[in-house]
Protein backbone atom coordinates (compact mmCIF):
# COMPACT_ATOMS: atom_id res chain seq x y z
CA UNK A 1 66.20 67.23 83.85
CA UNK A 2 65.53 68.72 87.25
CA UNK A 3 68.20 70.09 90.04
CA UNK A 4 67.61 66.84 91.86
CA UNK A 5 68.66 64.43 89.23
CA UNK A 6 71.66 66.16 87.77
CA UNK A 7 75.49 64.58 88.17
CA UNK A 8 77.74 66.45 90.12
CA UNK A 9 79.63 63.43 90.46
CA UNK A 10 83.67 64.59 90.11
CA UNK A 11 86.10 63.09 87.55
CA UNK A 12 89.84 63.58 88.24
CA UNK A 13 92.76 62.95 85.89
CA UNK A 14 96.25 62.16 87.13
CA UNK A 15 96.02 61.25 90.64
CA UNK A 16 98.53 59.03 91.37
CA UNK A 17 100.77 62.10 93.22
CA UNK A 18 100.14 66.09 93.74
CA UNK A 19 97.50 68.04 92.52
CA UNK A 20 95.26 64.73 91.50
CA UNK A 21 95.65 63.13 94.54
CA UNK A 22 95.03 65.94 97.33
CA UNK A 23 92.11 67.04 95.43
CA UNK A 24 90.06 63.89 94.68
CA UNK A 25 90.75 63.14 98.77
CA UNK A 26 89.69 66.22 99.93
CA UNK A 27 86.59 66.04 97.44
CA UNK A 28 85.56 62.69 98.83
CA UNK A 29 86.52 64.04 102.43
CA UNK A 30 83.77 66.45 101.77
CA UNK A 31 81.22 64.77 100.81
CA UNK A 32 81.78 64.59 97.05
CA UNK A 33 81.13 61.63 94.76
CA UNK A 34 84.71 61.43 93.25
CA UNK A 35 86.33 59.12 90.79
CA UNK A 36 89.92 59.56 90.76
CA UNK A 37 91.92 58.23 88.16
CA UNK A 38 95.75 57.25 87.13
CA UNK A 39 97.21 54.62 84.52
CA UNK A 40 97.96 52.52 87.31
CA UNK A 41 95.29 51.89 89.65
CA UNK A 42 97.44 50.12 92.45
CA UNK A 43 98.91 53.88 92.47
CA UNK A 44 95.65 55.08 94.36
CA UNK A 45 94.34 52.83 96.18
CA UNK A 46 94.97 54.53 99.42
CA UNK A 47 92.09 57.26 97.63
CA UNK A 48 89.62 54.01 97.71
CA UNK A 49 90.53 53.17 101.05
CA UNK A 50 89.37 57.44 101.75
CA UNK A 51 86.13 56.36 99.54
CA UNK A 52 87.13 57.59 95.89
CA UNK A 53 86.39 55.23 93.22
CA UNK A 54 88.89 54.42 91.53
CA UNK A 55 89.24 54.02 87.61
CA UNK A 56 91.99 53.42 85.31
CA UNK A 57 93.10 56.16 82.85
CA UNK A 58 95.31 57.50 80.38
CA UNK A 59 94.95 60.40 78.47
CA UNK A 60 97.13 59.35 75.67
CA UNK A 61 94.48 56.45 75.06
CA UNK A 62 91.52 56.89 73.14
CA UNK A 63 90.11 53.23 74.47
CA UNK A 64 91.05 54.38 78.05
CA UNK A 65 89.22 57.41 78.25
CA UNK A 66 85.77 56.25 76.86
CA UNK A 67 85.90 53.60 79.00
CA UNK A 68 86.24 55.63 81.70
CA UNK A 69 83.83 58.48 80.85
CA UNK A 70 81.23 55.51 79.97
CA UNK A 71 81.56 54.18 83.39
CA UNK A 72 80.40 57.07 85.52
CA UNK A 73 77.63 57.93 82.61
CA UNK A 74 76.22 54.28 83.29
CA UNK A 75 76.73 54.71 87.53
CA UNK A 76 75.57 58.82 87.67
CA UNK A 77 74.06 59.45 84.51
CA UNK A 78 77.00 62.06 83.60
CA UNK A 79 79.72 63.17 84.84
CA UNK A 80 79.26 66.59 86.44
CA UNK A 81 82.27 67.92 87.06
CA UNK A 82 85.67 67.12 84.88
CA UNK A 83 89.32 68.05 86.94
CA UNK A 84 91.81 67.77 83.72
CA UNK A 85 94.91 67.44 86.02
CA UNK A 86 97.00 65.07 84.11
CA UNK A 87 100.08 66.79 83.03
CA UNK A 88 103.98 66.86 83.33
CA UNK A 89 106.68 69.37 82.24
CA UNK A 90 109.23 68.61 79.09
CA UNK A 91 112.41 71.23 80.59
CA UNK A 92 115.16 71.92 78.62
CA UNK A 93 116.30 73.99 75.45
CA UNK A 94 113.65 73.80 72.91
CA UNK A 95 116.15 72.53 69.57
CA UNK A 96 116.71 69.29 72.00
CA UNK A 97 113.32 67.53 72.47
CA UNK A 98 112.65 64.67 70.01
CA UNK A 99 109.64 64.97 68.35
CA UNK A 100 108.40 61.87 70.23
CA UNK A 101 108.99 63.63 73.74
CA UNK A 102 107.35 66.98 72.04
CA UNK A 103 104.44 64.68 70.95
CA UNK A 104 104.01 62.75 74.59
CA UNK A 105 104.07 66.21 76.00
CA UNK A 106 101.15 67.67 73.63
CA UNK A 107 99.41 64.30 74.22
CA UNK A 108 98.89 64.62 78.16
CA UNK A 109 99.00 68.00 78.70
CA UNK A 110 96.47 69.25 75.90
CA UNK A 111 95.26 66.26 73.34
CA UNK A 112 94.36 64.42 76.42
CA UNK A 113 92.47 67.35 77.83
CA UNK A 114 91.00 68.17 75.17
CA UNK A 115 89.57 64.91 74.76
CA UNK A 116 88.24 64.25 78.34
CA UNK A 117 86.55 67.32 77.59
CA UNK A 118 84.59 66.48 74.16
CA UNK A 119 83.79 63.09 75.76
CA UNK A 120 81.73 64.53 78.75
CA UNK A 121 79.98 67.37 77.29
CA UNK A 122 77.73 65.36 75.99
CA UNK A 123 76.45 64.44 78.82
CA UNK A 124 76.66 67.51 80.53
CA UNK A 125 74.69 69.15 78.52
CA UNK A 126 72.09 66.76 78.31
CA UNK A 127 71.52 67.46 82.24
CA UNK A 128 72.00 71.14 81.77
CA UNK A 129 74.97 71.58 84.33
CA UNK A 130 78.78 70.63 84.18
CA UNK A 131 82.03 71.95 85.60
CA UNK A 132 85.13 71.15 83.35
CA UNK A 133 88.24 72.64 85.60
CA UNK A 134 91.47 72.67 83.22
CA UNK A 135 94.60 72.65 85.96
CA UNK A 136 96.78 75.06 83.65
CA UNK A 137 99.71 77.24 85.61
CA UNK A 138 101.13 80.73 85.64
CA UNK A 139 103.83 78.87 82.94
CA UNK A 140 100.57 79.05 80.73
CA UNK A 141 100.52 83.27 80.57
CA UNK A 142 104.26 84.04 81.09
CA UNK A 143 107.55 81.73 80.38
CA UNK A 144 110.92 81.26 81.80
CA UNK A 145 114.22 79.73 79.93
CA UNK A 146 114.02 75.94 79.56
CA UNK A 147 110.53 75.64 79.30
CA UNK A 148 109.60 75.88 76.87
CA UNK A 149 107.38 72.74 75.36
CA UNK A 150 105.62 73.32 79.01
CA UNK A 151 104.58 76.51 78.36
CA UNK A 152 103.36 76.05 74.80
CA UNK A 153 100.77 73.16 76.26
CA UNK A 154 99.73 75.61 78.67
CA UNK A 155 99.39 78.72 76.51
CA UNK A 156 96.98 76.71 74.73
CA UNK A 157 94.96 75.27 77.92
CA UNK A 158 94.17 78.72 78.25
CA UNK A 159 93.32 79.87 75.28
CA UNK A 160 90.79 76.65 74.86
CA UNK A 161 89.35 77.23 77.82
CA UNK A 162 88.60 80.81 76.85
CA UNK A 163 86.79 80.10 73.74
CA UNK A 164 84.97 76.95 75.41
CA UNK A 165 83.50 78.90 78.24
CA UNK A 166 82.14 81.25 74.98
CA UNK A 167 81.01 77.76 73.36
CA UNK A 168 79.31 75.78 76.13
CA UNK A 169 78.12 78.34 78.82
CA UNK A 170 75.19 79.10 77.12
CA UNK A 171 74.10 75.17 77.98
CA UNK A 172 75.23 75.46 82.02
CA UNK A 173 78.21 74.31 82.01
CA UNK A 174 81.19 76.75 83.52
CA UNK A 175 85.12 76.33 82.49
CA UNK A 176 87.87 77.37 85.07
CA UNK A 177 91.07 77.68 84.93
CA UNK A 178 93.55 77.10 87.62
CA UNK A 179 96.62 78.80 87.59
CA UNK A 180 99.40 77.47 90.27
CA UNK A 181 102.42 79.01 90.74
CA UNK A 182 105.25 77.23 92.60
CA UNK A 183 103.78 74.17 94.12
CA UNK A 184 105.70 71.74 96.39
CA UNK A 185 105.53 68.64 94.98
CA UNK A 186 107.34 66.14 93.13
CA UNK A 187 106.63 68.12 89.95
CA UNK A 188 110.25 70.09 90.04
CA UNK A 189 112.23 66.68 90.62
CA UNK A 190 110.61 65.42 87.45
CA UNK A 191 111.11 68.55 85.67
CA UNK A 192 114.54 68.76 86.84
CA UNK A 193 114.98 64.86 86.12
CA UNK A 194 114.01 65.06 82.27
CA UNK A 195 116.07 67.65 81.13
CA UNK A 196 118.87 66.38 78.56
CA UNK A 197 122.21 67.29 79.98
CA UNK A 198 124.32 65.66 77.14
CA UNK A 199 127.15 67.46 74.93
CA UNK A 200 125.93 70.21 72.75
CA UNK A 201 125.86 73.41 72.46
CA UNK A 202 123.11 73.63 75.22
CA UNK A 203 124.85 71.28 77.93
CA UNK A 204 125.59 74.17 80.47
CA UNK A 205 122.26 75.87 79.90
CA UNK A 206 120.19 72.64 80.15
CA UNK A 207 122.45 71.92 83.53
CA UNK A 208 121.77 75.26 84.51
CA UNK A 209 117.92 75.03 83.66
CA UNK A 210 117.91 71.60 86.00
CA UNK A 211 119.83 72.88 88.70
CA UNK A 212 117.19 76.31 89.04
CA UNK A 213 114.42 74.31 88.56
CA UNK A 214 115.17 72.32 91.78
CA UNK A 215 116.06 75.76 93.68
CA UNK A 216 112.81 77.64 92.73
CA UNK A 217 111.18 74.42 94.71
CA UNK A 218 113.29 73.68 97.15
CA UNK A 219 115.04 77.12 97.75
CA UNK A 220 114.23 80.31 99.39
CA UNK A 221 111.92 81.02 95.91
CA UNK A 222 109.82 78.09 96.92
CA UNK A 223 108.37 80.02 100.39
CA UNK A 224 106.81 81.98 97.61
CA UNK A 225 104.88 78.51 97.19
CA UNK A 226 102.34 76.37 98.20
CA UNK A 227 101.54 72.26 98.46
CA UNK A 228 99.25 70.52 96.72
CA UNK A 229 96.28 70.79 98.71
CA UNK A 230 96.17 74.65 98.38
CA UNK A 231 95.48 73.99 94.59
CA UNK A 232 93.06 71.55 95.89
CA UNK A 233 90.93 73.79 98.53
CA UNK A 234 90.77 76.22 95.45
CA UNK A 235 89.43 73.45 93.39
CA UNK A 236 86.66 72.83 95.70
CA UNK A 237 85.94 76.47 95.93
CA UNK A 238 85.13 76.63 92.01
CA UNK A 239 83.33 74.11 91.50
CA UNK A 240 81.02 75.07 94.80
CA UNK A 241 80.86 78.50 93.49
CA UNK A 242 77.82 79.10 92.10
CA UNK A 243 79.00 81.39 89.62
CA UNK A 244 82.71 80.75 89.81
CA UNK A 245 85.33 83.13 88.36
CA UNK A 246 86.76 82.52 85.23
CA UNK A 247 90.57 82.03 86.57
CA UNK A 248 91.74 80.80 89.87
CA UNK A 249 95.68 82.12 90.91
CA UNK A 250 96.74 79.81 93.28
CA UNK A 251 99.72 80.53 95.97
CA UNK A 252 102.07 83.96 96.52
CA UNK A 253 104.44 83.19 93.37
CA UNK A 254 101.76 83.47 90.91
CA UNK A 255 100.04 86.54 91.67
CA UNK A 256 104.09 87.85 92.20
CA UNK A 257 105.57 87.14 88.95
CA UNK A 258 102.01 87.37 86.97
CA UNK A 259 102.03 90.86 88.26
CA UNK A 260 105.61 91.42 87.40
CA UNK A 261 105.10 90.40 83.85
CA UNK A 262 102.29 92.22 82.98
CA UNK A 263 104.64 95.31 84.29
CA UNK A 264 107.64 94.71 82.35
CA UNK A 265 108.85 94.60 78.51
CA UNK A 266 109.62 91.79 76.99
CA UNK A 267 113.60 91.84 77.20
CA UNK A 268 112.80 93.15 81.42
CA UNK A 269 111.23 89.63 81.88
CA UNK A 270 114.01 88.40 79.74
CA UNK A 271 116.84 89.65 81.83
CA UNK A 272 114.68 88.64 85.34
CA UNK A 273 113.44 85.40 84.03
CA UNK A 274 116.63 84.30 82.91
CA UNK A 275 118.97 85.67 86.02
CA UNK A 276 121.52 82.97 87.03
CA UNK A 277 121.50 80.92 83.31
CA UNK A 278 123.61 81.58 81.19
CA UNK A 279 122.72 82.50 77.16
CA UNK A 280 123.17 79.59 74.69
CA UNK A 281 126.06 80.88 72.46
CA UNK A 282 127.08 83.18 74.93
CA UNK A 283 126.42 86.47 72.86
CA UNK A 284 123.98 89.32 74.91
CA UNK A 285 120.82 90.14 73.44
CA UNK A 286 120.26 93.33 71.62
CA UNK A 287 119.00 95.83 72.31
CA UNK A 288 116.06 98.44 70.18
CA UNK A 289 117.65 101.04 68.34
């Protein structure tokens, strides 16, 4: 297939708010053939209004996502470049997630992904060029207290992507990963929202885990951050890039506490992580002998 007739038409996942949403309107802003996506259409239809197609989509639905895939194969003849966006976070202690909420959270943030992914490579490399841009976070190479179902889906967005870029590079297409740190949005309310606050032996640490989530975004922490259309702007950049870099830090507070963590021991980023929340059971950790 030659240059001319590739796709580089742009597939976004989860743009009803945030990251989604400022990046498939920038994209179309700049001249980008962009199909942004949400379970609820009538949720973006300001982006068709800015000239995005719009297409329904949910990444918990097999049905969903062929149908969506299939309809800008049949309009562009693949899709060229994949945004995976569509995620949330699960906060609270780990021993108080159902298994349903642990399951939802695997199912959008990596089963979803992971799916998008195996739908359009086909395609992709059939045309000999694609872009597949996984929207991960510095939660998926370091971890603070309450997150932890979060950072599990995102540990393992990066460690697919690594072994896909191996897999399908040698065929044209690239992988990125994006890697946000604090981003003002309405991420942090819905973090902050979802954590179970009920009796228990965790009750003050889950309160404690809501109430810092909605400081580190709205609090002095947060000037550390960035808004949605910084990820965005570094979205564009890598799939522009001609050879793009494998990993994409966006804002102040990742390169900050990425560099931090890769200074300190374990128990350090312990103690810093978990500054100003209390230890379930109230007993200090040990120290090494």
């Amino acid at each position: 297939m030659t240059e001319q007739k590739r796709s580089k038409a742009v597939l976004v996942t989860g743009c009803s708010s945030g990251i989604g949403h400022a990046t498939a309107e920038l994209l179309a802003a700049r001249g980008w053939t962009v199909y942004a996506t949400a379970r609820r259409p009538d949720s973006i239809a300001d982006l068709e209004a800015g000239g995005c197609r719009t297409l329904p989509l949910d990444v918990t639905d097999e049905e969903s996502m062929r149908s969506a895939v299939a309809t800008v194969a049949e309009a562009e003849g693949a899709v060229g470049v994949l945004v995976n966006n569509a995620g949330y976070s699960l906060s609270g202690a780990i021993e108080t997630a159902s298994p349903g909420e642990v399951r939802r959270q695997f199912e959008t943030n990596v089963f979803g992904l992971v799916r998008m992914t195996q739908l359009v490579l086909p395609g992709m490399r059939a045309q000999g060029f694609g872009r597949i841009v996984n929207v991960s976070s510095m939660g998926g190479r370091l971890t603070f207290p309450g997150g932890g179902w979060y950072h599990a889906t995102k540990w393992a967005v990066e460690a697919l992507s690594d072994v896909l870029r191996y897999e399908v590079g040698g065929f044209g297409i690239d992988v990125v990963v994006i890697e946000p740190g604090l981003i003002r949005t309405r991420f942090g309310e819905t973090a902050a929202g979802g954590v179970a606050v009920e009796d228990g032996p965790y009750a003050a640490y889950n309160r404690a885990v809501a109430e810092r989530t909605l400081r580190a975004y709205e609090g002095p922490v947060g000037r550390l951050g960035g808004d949605a259309g910084s990820v965005a702007r570094v979205i564009e950049k890598a799939i522009s890039a001609r050879r793009p870099r494998t990993r994409y830090r966006v804002t102040a507070s990742a390169s900050l506490f990425l560099a931090l963590h890769a200074l300190l021991t374990d128990r350090a980023w312990d103690r810093l992580a978990g500054r100003g929340i209390q230890r379930p059971g109230g007993r200090a950790p040990t120290e090494p002998s």
